[in-house]
N, C-alpha and C. Protein backbone atom coordinates (compact mmCIF):
# COMPACT_ATOMS: atom_id res chain seq x y z
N UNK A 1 1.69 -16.74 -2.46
CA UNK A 1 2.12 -16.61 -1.10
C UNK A 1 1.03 -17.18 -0.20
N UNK A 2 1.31 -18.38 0.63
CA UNK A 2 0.27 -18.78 0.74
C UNK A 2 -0.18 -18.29 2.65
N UNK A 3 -1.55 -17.79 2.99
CA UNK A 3 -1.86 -17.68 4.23
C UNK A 3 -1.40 -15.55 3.65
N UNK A 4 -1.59 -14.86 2.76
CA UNK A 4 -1.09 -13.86 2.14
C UNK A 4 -2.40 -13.15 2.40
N UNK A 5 -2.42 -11.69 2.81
CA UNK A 5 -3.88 -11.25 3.16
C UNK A 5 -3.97 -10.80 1.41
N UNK A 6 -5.17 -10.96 0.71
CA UNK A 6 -5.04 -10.04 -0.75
C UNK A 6 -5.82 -9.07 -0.91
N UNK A 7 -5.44 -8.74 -2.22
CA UNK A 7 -5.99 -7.32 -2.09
C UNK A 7 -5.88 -7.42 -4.32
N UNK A 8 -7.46 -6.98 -4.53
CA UNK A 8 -7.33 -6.48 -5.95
C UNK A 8 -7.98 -4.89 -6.23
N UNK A 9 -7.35 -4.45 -7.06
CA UNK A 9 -6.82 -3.62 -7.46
C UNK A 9 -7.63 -3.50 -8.97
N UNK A 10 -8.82 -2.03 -8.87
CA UNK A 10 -9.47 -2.29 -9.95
C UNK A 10 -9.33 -1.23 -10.13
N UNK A 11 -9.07 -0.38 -11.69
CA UNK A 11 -8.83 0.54 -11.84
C UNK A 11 -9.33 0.85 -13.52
N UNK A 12 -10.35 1.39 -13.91
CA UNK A 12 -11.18 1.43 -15.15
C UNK A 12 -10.21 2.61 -16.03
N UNK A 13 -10.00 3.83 -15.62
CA UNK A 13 -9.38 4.04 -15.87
C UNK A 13 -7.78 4.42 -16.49
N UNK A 14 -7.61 3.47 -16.15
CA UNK A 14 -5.54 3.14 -16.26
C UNK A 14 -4.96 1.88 -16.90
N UNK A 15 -4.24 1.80 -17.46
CA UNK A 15 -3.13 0.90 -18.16
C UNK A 15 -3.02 -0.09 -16.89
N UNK A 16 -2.73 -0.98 -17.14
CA UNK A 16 -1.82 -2.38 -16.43
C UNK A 16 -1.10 -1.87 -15.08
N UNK A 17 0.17 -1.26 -16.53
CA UNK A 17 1.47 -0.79 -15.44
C UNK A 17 1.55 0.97 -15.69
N UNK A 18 0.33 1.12 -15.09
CA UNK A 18 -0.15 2.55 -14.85
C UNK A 18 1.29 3.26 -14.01
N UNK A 19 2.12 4.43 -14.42
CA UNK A 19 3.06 4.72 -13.30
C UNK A 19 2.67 4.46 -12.20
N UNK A 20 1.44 5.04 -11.28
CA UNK A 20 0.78 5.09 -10.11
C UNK A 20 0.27 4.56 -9.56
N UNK A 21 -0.79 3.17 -10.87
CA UNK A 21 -1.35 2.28 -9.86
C UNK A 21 -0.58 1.21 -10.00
N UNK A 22 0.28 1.09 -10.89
CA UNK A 22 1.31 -0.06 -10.69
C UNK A 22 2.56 -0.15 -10.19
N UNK A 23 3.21 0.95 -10.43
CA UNK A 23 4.65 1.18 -9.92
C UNK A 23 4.61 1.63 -8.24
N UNK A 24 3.63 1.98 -8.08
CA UNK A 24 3.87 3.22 -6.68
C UNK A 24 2.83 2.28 -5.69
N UNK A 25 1.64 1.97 -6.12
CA UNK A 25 0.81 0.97 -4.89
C UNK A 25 0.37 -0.14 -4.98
N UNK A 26 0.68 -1.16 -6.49
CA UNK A 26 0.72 -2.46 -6.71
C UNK A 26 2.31 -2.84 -5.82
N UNK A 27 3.02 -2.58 -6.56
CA UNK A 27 4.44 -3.24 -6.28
C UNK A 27 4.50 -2.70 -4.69
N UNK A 28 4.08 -1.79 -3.82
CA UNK A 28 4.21 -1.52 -2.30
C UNK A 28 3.79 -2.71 -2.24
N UNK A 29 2.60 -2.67 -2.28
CA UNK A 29 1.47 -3.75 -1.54
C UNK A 29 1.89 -4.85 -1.49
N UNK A 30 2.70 -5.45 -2.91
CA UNK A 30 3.50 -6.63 -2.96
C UNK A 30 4.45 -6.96 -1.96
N UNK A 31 5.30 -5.99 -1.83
CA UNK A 31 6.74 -5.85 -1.46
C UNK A 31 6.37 -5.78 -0.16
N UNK A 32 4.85 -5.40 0.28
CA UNK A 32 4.89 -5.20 1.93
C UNK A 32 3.76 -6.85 1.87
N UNK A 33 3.87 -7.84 1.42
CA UNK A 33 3.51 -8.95 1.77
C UNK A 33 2.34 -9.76 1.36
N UNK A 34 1.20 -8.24 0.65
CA UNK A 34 -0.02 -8.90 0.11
C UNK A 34 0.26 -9.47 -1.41
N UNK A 35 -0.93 -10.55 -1.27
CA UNK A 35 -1.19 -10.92 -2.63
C UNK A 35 -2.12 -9.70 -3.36
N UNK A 36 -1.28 -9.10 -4.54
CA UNK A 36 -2.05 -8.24 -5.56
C UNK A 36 -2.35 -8.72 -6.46
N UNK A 37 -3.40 -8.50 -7.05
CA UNK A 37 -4.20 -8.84 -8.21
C UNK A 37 -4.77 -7.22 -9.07
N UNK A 38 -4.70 -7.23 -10.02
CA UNK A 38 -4.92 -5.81 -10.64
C UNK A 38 -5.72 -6.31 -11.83
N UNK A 39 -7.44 -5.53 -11.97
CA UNK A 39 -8.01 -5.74 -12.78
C UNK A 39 -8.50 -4.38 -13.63
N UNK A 40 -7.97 -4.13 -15.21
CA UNK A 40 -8.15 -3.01 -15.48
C UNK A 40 -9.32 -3.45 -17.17
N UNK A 41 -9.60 -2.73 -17.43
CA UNK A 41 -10.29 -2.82 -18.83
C UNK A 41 -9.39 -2.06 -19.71
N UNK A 42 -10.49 -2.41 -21.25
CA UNK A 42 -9.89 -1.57 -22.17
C UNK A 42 -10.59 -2.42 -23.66
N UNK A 43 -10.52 -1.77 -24.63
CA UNK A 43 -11.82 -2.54 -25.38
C UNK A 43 -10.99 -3.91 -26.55
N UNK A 44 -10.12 -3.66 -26.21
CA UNK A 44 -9.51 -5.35 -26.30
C UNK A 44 -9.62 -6.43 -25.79
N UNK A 45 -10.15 -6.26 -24.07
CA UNK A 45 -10.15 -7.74 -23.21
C UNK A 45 -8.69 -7.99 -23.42
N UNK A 46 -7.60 -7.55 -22.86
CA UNK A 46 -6.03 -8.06 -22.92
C UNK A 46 -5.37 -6.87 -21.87
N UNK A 47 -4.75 -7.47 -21.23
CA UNK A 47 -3.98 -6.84 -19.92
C UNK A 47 -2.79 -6.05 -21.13
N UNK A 48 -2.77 -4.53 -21.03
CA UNK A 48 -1.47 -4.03 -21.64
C UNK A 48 -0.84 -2.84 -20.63
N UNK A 49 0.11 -2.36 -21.14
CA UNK A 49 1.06 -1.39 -20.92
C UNK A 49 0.91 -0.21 -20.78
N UNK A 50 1.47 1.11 -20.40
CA UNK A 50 1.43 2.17 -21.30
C UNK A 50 1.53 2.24 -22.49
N UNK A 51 2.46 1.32 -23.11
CA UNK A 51 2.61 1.42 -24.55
C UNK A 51 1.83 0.79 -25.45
N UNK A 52 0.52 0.39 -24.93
CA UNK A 52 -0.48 -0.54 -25.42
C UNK A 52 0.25 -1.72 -25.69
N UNK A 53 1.33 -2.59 -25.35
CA UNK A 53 2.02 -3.38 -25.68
C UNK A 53 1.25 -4.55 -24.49
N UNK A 54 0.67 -5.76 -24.93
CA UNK A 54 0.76 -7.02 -23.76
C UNK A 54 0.99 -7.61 -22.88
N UNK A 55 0.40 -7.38 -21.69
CA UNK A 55 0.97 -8.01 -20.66
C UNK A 55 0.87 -9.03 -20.05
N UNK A 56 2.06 -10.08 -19.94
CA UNK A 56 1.46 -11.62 -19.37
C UNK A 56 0.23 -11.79 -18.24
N UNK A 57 -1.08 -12.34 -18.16
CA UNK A 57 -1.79 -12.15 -16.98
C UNK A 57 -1.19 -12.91 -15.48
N UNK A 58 -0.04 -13.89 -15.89
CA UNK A 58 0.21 -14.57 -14.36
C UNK A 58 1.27 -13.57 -13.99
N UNK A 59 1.50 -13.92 -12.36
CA UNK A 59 2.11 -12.91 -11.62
C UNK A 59 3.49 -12.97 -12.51
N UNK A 60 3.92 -11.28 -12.27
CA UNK A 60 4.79 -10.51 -12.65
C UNK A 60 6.00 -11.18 -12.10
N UNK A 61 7.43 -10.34 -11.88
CA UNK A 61 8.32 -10.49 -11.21
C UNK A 61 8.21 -9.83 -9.44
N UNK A 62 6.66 -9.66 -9.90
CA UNK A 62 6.29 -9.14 -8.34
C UNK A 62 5.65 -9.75 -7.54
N UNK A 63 5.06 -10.57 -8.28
CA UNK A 63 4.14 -11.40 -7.79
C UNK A 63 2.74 -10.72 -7.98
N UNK A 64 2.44 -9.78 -9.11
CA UNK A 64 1.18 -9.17 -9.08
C UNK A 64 0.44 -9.83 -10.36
N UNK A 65 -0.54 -10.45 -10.11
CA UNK A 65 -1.93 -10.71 -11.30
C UNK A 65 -2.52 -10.02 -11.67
N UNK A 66 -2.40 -9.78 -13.17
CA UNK A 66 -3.34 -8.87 -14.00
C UNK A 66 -4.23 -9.68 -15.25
N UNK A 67 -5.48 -9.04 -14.70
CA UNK A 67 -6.46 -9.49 -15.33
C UNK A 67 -7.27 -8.10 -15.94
N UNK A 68 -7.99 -8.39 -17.26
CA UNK A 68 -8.36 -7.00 -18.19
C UNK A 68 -10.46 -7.73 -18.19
N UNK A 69 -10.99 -6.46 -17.88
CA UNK A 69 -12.23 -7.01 -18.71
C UNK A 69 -12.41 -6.03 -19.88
N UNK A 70 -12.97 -6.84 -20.80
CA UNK A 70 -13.26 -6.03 -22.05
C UNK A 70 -14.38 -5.18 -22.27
N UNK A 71 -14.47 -3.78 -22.84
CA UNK A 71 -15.23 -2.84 -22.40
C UNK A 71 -16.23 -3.10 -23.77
N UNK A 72 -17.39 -2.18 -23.28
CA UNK A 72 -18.43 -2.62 -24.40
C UNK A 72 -18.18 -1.78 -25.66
N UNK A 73 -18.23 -1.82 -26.94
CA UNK A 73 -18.35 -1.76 -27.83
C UNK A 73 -19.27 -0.22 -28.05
N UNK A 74 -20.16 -0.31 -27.87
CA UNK A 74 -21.15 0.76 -28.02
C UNK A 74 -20.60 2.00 -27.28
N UNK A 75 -20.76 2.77 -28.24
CA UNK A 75 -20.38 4.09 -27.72
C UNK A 75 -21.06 5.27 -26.78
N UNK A 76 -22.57 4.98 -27.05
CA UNK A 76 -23.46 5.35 -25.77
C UNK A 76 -23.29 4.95 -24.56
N UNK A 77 -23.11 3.53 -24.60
CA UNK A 77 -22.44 2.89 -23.22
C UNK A 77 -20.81 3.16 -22.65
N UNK A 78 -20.08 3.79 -23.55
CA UNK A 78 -18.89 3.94 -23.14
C UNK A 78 -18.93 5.37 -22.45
N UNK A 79 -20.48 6.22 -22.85
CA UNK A 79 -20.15 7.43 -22.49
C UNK A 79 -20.71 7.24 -21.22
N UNK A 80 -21.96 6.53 -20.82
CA UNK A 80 -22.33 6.38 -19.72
C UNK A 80 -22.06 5.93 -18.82
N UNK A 81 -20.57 5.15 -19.00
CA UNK A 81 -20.16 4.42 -17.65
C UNK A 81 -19.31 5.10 -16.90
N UNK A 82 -18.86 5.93 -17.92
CA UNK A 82 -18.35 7.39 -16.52
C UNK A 82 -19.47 8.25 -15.13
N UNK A 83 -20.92 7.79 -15.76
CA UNK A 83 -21.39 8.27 -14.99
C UNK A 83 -22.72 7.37 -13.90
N UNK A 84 -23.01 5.97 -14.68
CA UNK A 84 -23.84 4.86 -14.00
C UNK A 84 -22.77 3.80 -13.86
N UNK A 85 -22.56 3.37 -12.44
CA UNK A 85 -22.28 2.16 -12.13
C UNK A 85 -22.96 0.78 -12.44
N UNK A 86 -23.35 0.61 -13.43
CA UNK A 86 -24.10 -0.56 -13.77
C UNK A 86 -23.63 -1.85 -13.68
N UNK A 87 -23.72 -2.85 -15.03
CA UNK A 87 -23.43 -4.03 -15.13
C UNK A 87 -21.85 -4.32 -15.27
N UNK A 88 -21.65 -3.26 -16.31
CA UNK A 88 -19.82 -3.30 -16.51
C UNK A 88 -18.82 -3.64 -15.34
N UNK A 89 -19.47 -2.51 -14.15
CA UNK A 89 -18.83 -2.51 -13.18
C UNK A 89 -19.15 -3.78 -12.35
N UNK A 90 -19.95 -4.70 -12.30
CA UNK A 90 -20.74 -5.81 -11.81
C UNK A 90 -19.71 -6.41 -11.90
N UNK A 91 -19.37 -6.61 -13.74
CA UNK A 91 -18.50 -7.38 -14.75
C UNK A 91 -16.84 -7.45 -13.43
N UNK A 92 -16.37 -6.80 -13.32
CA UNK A 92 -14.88 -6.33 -13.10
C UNK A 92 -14.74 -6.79 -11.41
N UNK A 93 -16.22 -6.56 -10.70
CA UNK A 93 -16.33 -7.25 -9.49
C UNK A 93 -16.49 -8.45 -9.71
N UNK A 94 -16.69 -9.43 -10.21
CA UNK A 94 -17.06 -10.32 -10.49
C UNK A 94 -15.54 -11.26 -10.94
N UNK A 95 -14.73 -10.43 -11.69
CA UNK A 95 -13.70 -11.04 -11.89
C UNK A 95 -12.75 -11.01 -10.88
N UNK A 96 -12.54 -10.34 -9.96
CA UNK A 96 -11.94 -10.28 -8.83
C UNK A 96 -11.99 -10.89 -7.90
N UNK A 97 -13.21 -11.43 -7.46
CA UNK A 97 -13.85 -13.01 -6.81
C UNK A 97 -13.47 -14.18 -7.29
């Protein structure tokens, strides 16, 4: 949509097509005119589902972009990023630019 104010949508916590962050304030945001972009993790590096099932990264039938960063491996670090904003989170800003 071009001249489209945007807006991404990062959410570490949640699936793709999270009920809530996808159904209820991705697809608004769409439907009320912005470009959405939705960037979630998960230790695959691959945009999925609730059902862990694949999701194409170009826009939807909504016009929403999903992009995944892949989470680290190490399990000390997986426990700590619930609680230090570090590099990971750098990572996910970084893809949203």
């Amino acid at each position: 949509m071009k001249g489209a104010r945007s807006i991404c949508m990062v959410a570490v916590q949640h699936s793709t097509k999270d009920d809530r962050i996808y159904h209820k304030q991705a697809r608004s945001l769409a439907q009320a005119g912005f470009e959405v972009s939705m960037v979630t993790s998960n230790p695959s590096g691959v945009p999925v589902d609730m059902a862990s099932r694949e999701v194409d990264p170009g826009p939807d039938a909504y016009g929403i972009s999903h992009y995944c960063v892949k989470e680290p491996s190490n399990p000390v670090y997986r426990l700590l990023k619930r609680y230090y904003s570090g590099p990971f989170y750098a990572d996910m800003h970084t893809a949203c630019v």
